[in-house]
PDB file of N, CA and C in Angstrom:
ATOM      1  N   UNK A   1      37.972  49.845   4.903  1.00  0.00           N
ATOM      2  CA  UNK A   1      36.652  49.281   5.076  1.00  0.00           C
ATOM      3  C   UNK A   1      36.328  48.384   3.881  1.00  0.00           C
ATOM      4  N   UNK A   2      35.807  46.925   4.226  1.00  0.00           N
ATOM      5  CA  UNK A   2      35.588  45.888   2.973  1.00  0.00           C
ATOM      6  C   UNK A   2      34.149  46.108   2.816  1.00  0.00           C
ATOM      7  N   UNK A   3      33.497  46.493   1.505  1.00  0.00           N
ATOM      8  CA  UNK A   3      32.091  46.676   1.586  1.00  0.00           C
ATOM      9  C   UNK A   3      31.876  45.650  -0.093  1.00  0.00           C
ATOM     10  N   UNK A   4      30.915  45.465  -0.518  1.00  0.00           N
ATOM     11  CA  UNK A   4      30.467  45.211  -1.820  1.00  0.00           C
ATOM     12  C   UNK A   4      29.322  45.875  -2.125  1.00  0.00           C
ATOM     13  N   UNK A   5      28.826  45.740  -3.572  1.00  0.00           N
ATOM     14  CA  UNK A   5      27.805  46.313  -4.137  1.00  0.00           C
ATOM     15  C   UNK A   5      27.084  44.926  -5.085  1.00  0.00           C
ATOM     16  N   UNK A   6      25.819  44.258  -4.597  1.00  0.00           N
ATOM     17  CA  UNK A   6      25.489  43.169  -5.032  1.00  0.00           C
ATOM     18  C   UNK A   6      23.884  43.320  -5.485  1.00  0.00           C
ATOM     19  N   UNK A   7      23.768  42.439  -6.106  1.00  0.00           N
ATOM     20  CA  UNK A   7      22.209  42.197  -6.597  1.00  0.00           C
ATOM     21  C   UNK A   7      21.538  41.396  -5.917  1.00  0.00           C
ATOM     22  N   UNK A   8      20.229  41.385  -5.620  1.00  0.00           N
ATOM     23  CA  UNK A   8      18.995  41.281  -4.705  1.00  0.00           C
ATOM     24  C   UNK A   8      18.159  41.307  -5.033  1.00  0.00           C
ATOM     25  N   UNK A   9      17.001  40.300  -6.039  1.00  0.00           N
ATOM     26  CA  UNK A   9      16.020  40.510  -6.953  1.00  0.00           C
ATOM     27  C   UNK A   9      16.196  42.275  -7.096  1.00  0.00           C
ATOM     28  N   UNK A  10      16.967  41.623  -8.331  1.00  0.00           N
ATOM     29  CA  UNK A  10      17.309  43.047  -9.213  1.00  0.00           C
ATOM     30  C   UNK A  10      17.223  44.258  -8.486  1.00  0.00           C
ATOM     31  N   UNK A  11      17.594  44.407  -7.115  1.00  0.00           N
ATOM     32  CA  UNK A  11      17.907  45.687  -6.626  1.00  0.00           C
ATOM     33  C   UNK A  11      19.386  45.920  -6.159  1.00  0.00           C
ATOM     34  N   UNK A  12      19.931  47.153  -6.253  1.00  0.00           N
ATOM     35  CA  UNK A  12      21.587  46.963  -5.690  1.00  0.00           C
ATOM     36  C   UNK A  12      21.815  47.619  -4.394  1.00  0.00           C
ATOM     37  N   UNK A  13      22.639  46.308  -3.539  1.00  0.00           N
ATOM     38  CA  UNK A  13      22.295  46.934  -2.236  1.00  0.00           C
ATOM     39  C   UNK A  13      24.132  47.151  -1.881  1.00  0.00           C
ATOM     40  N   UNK A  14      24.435  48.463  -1.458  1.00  0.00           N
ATOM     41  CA  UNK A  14      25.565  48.390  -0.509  1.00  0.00           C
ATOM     42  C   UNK A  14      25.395  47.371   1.134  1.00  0.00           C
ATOM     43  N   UNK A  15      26.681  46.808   1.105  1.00  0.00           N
ATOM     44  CA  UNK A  15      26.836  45.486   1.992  1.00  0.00           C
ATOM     45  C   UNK A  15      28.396  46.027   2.787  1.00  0.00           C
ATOM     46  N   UNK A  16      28.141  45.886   4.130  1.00  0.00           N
ATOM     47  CA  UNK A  16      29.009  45.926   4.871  1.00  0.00           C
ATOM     48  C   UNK A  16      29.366  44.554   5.693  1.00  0.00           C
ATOM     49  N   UNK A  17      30.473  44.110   5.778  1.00  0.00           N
ATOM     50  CA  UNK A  17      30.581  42.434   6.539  1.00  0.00           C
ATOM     51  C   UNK A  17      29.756  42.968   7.966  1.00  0.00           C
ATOM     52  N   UNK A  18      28.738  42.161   9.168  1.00  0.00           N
ATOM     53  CA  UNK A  18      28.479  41.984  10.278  1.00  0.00           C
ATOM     54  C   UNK A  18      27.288  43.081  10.411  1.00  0.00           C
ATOM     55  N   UNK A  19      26.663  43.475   9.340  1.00  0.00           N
ATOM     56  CA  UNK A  19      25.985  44.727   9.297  1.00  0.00           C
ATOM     57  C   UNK A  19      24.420  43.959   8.911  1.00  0.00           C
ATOM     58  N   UNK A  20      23.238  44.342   9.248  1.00  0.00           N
ATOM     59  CA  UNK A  20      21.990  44.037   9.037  1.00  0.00           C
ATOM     60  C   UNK A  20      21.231  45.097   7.937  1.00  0.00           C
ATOM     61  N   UNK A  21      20.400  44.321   6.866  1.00  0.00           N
ATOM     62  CA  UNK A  21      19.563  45.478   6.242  1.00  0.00           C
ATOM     63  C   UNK A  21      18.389  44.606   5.734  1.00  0.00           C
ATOM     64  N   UNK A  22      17.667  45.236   4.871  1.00  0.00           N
ATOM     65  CA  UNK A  22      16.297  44.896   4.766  1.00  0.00           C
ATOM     66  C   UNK A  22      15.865  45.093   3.067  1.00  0.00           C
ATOM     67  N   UNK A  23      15.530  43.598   2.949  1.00  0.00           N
ATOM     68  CA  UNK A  23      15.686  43.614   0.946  1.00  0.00           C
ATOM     69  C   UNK A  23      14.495  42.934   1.278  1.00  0.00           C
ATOM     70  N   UNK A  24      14.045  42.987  -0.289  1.00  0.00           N
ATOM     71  CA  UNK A  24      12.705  42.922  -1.013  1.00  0.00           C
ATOM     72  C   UNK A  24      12.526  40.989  -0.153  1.00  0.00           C
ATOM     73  N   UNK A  25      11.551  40.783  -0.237  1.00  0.00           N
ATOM     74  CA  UNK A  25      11.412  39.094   0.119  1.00  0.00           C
ATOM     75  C   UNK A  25      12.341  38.063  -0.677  1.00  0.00           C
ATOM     76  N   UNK A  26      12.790  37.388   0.496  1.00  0.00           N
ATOM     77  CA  UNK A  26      13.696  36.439  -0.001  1.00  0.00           C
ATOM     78  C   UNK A  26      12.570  35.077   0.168  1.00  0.00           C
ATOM     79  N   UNK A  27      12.489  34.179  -0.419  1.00  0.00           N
ATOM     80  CA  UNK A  27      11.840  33.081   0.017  1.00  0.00           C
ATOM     81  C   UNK A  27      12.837  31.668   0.595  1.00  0.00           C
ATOM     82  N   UNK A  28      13.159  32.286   1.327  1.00  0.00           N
ATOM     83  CA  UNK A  28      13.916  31.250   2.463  1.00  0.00           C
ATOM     84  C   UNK A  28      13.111  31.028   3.795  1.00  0.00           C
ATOM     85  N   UNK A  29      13.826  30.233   4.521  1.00  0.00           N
ATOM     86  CA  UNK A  29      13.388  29.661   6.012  1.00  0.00           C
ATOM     87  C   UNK A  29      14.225  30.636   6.404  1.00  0.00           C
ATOM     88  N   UNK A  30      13.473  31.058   7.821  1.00  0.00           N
ATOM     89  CA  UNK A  30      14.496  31.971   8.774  1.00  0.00           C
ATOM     90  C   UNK A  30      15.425  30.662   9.392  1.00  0.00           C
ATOM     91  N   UNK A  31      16.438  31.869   9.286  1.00  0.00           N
ATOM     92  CA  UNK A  31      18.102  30.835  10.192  1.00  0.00           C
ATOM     93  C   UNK A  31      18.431  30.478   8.914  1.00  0.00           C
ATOM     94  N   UNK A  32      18.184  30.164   7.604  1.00  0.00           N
ATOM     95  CA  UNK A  32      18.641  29.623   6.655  1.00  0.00           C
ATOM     96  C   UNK A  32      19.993  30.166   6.055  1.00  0.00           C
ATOM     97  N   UNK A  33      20.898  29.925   6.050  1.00  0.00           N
ATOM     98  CA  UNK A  33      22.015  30.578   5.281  1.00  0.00           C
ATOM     99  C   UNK A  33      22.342  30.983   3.399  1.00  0.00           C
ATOM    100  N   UNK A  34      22.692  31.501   3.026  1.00  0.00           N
ATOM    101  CA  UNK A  34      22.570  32.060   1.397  1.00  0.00           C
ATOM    102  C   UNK A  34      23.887  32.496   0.881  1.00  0.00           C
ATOM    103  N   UNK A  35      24.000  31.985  -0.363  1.00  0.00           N
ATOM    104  CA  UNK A  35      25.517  32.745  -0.778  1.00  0.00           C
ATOM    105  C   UNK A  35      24.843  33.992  -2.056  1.00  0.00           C
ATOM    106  N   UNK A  36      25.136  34.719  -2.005  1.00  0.00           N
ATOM    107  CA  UNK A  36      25.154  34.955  -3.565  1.00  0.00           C
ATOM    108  C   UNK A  36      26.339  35.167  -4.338  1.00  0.00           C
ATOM    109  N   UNK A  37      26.315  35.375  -5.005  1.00  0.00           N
ATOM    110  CA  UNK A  37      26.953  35.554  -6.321  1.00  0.00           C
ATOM    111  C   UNK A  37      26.938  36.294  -7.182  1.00  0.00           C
ATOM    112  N   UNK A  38      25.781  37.268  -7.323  1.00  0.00           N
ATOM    113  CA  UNK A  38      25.709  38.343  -8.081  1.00  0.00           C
ATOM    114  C   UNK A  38      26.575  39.513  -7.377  1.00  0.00           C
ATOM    115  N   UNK A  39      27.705  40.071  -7.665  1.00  0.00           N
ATOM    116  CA  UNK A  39      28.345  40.783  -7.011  1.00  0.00           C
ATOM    117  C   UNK A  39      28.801  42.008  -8.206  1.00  0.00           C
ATOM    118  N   UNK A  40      28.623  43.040  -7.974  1.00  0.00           N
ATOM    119  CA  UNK A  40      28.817  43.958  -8.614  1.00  0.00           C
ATOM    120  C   UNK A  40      30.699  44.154  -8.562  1.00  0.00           C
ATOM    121  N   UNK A  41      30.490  44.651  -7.691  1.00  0.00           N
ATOM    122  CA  UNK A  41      31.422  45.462  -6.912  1.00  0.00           C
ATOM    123  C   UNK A  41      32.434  44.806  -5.809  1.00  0.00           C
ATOM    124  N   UNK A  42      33.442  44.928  -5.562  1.00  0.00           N
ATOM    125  CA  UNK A  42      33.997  44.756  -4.105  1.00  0.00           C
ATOM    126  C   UNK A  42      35.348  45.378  -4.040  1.00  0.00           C
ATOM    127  N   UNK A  43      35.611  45.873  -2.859  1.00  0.00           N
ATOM    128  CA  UNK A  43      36.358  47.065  -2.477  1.00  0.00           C
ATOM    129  C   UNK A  43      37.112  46.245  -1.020  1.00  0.00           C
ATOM    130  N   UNK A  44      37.955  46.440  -1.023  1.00  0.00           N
ATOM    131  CA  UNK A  44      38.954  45.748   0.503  1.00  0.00           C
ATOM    132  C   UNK A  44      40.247  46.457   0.385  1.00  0.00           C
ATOM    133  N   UNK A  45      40.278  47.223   1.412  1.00  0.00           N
ATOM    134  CA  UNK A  45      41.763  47.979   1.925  1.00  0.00           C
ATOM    135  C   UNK A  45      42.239  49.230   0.537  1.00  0.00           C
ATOM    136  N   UNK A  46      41.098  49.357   0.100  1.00  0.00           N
ATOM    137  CA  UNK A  46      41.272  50.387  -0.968  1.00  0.00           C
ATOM    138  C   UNK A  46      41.340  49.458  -2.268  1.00  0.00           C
ATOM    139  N   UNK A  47      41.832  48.219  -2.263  1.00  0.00           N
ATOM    140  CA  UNK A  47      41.491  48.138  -3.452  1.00  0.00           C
ATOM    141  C   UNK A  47      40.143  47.851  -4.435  1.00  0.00           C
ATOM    142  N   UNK A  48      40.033  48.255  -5.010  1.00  0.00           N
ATOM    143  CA  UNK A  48      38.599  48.147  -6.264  1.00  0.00           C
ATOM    144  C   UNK A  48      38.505  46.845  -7.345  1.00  0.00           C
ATOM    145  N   UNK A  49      37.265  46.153  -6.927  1.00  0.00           N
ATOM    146  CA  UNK A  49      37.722  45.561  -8.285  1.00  0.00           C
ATOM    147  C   UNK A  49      36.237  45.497  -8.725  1.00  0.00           C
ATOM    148  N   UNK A  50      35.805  45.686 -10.167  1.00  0.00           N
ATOM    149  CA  UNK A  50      34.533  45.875 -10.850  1.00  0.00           C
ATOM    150  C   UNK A  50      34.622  44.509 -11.784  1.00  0.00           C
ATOM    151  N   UNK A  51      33.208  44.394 -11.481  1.00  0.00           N
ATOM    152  CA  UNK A  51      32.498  43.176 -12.569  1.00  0.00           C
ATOM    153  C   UNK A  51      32.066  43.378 -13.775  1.00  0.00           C
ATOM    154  N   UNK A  52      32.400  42.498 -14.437  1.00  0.00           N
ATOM    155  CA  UNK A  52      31.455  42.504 -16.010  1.00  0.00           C
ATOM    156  C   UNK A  52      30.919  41.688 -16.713  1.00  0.00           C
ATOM    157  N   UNK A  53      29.227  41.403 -15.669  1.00  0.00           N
ATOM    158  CA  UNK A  53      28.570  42.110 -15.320  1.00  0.00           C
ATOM    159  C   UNK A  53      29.452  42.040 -13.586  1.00  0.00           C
ATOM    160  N   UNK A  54      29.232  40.670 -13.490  1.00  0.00           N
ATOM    161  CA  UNK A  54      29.690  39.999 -12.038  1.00  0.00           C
ATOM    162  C   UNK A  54      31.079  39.661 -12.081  1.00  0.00           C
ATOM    163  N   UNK A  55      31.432  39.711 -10.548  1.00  0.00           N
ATOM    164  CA  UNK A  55      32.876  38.924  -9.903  1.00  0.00           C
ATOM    165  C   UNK A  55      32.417  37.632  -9.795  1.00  0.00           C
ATOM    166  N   UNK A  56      33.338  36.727 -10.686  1.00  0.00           N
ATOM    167  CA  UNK A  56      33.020  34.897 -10.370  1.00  0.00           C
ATOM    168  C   UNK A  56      33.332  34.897  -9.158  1.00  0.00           C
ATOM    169  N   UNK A  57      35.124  35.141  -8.987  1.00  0.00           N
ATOM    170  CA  UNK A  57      35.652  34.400  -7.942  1.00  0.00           C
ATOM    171  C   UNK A  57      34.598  35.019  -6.273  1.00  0.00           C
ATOM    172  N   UNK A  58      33.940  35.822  -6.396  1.00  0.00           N
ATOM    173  CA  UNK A  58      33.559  36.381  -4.694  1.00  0.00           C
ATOM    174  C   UNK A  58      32.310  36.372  -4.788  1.00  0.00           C
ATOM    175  N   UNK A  59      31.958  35.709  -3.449  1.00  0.00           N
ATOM    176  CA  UNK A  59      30.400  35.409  -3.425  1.00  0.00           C
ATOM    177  C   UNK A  59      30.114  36.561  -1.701  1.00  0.00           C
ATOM    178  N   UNK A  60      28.950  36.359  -1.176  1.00  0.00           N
ATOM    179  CA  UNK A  60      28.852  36.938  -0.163  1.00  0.00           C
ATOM    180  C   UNK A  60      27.705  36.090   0.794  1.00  0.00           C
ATOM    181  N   UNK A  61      27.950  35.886   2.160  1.00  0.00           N
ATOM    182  CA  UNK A  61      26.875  34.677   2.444  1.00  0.00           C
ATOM    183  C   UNK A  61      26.417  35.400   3.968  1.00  0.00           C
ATOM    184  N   UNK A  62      24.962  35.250   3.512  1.00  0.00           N
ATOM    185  CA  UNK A  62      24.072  36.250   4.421  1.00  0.00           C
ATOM    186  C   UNK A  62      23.498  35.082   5.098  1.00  0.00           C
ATOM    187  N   UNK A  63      22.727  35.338   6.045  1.00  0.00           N
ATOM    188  CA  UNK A  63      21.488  34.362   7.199  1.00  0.00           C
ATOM    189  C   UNK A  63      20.281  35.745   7.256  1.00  0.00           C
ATOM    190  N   UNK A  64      19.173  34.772   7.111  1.00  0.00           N
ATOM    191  CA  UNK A  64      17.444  35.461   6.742  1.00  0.00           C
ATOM    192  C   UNK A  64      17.533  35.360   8.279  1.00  0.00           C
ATOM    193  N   UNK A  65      17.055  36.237   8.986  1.00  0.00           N
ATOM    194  CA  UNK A  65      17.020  37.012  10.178  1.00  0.00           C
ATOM    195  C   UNK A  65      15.610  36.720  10.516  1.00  0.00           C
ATOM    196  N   UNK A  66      14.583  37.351   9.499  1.00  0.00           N
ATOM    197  CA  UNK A  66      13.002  37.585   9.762  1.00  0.00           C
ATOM    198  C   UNK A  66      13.106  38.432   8.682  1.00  0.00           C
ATOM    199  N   UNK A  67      11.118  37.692   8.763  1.00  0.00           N
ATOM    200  CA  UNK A  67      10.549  38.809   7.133  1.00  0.00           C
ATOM    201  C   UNK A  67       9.457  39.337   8.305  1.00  0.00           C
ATOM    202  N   UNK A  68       9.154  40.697   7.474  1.00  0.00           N
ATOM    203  CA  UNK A  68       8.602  41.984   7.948  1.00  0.00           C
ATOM    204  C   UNK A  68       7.766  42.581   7.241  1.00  0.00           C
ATOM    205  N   UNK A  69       6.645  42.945   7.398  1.00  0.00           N
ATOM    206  CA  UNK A  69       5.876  43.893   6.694  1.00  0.00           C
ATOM    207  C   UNK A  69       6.128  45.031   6.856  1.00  0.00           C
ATOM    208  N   UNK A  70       6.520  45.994   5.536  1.00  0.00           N
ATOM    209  CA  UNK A  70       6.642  47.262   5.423  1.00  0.00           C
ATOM    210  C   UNK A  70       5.342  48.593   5.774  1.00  0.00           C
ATOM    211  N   UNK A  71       5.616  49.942   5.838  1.00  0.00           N
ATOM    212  CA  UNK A  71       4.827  50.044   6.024  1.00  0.00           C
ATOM    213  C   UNK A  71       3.307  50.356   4.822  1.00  0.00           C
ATOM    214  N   UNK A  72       2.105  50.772   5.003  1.00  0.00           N
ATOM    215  CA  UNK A  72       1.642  50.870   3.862  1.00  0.00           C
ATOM    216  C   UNK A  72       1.754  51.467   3.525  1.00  0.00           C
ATOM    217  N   UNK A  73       1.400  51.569   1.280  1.00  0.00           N
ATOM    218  CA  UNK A  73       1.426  52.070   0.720  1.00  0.00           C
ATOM    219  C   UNK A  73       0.383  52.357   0.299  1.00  0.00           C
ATOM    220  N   UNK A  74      -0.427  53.474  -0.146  1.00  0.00           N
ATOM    221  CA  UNK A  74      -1.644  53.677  -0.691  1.00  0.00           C
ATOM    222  C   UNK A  74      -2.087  54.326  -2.081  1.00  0.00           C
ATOM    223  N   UNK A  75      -2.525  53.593  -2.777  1.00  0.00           N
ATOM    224  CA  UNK A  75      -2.925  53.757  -4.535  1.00  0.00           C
ATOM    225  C   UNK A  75      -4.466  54.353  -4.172  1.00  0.00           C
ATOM    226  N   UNK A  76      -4.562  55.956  -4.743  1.00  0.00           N
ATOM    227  CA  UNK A  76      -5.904  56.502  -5.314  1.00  0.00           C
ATOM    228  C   UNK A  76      -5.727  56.718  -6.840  1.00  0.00           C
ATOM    229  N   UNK A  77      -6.613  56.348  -7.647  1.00  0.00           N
ATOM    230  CA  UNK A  77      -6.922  56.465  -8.528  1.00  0.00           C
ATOM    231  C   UNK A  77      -8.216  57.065  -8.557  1.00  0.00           C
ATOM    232  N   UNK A  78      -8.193  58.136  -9.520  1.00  0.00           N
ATOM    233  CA  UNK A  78      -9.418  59.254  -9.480  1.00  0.00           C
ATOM    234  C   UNK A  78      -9.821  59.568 -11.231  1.00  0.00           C
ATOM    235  N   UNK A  79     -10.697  59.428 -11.368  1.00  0.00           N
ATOM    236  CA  UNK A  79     -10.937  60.511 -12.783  1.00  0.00           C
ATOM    237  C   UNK A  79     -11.868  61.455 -12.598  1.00  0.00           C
ATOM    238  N   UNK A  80     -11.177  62.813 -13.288  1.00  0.00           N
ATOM    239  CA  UNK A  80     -12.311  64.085 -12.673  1.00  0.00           C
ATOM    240  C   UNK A  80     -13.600  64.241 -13.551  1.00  0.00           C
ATOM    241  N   UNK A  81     -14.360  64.513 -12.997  1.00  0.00           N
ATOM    242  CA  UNK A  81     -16.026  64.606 -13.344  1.00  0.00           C
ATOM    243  C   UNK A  81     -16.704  63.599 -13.773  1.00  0.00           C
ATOM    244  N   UNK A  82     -16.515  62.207 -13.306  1.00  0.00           N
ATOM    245  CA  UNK A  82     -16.784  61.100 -13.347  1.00  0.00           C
ATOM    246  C   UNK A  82     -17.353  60.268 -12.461  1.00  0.00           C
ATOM    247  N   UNK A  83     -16.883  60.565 -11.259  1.00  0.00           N
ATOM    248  CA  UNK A  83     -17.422  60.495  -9.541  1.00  0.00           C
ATOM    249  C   UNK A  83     -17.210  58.879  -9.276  1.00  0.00           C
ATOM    250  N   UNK A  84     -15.102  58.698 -10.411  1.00  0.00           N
ATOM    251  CA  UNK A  84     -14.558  57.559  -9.939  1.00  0.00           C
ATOM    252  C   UNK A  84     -13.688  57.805  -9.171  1.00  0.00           C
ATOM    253  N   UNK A  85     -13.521  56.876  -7.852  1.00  0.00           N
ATOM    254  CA  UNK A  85     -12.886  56.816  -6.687  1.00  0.00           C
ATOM    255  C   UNK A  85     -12.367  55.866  -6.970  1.00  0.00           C
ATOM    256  N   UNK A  86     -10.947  55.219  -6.425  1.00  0.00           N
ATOM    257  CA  UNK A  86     -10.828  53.986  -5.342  1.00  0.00           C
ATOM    258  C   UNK A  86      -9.890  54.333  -5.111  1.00  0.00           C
ATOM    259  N   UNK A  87      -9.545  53.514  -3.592  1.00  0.00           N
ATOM    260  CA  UNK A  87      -8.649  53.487  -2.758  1.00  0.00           C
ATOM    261  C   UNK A  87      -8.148  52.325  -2.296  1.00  0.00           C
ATOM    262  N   UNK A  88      -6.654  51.937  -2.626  1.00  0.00           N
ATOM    263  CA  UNK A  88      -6.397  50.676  -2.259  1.00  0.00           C
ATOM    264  C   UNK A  88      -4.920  50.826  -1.687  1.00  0.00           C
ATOM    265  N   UNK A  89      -4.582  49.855  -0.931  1.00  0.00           N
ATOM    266  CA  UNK A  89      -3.241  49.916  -0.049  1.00  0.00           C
ATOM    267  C   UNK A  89      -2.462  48.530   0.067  1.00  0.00           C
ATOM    268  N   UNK A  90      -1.365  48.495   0.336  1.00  0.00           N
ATOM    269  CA  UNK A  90      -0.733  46.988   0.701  1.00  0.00           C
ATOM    270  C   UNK A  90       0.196  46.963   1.593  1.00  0.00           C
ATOM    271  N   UNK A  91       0.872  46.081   1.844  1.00  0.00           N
ATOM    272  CA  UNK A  91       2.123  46.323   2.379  1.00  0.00           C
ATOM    273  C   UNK A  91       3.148  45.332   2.497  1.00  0.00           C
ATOM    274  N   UNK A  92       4.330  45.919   2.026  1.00  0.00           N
ATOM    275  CA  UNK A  92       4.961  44.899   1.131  1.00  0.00           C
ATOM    276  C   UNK A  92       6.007  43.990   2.163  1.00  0.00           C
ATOM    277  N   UNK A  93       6.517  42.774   1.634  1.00  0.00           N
ATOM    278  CA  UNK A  93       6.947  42.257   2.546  1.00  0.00           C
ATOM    279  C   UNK A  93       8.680  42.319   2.275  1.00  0.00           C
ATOM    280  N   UNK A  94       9.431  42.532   3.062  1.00  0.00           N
ATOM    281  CA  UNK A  94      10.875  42.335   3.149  1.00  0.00           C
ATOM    282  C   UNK A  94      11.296  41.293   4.374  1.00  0.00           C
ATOM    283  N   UNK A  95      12.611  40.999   3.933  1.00  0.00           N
ATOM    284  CA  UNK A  95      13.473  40.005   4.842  1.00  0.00           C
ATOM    285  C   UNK A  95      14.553  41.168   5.770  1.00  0.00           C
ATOM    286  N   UNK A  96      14.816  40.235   6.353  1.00  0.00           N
ATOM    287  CA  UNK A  96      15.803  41.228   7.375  1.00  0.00           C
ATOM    288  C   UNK A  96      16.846  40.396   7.233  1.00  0.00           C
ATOM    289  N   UNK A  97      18.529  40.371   6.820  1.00  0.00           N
ATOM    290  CA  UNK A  97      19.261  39.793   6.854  1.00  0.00           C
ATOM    291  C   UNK A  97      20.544  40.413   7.268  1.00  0.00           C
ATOM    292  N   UNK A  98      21.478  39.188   7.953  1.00  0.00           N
ATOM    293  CA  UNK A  98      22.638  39.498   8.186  1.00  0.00           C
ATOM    294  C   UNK A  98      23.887  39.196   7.415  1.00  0.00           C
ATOM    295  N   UNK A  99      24.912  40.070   7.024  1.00  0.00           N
ATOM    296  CA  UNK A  99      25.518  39.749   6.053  1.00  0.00           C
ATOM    297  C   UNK A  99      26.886  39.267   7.036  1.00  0.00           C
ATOM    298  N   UNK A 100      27.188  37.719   6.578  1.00  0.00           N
ATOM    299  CA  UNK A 100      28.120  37.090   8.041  1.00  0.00           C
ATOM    300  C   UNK A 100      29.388  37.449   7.167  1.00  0.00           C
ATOM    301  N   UNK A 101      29.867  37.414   5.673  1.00  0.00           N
ATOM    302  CA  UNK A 101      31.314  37.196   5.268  1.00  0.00           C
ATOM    303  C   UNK A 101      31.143  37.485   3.826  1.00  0.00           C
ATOM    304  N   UNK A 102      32.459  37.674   3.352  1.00  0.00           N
ATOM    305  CA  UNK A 102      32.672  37.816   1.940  1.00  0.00           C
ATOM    306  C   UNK A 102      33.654  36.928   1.452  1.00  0.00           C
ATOM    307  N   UNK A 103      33.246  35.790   0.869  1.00  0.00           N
ATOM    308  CA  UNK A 103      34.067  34.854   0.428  1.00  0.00           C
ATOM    309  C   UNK A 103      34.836  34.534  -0.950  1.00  0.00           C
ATOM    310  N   UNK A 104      36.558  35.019  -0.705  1.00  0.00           N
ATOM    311  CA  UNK A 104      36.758  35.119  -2.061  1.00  0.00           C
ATOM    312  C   UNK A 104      37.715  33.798  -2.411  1.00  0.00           C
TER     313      UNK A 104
END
């Protein structure tokens, strides 16, 4: 199994070739295509090979699918015997992408 381990505004996501997942907002056009380059990791037919930090030679090139609102999150902040409340919520946005190839 060929998988990598790559960076994603600074989050690390396991990546399978033809596989869909859901990272923090990308600011692309949907249908748009993307390489990256931050690649931790990459693994093919057992072999391993580790970055330091990154692999130059292997990039990985995804297509933005659709962005999505997550669901909400909700912030109370309280102080006791004070009779402070609030309550606030958001909800954050992610991309949905497909990871088409690993190009080395």
């Amino acid at each position: 199994m060929t998988y990598a381990i790559v960076n994603i505004k600074d989050k690390q996501f396991k990546i399978i070739e033809n596989t869909y997942i859901y990272v923090p907002h990308i600011s692309a056009k949907i249908g748009e295509k993307i390489l990256l380059d931050q690649v931790f990791l990459f693994s093919k037919e057992g072999n391993l090979f580790l970055g330091n930090p990154f692999l130059e030679k292997i990039k990985v090139k995804i297509e933005i699918l659709q962005h999505v609102k997550g669901k909400k999150i909700i912030i109370f902040k309280k102080k006791r015997r004070k009779g402070y409340k609030v309550k606030n919520g958001f909800r954050p946005l992610f991309s949905k992408i497909k990871i088409i190839s690993f190009l080395l």
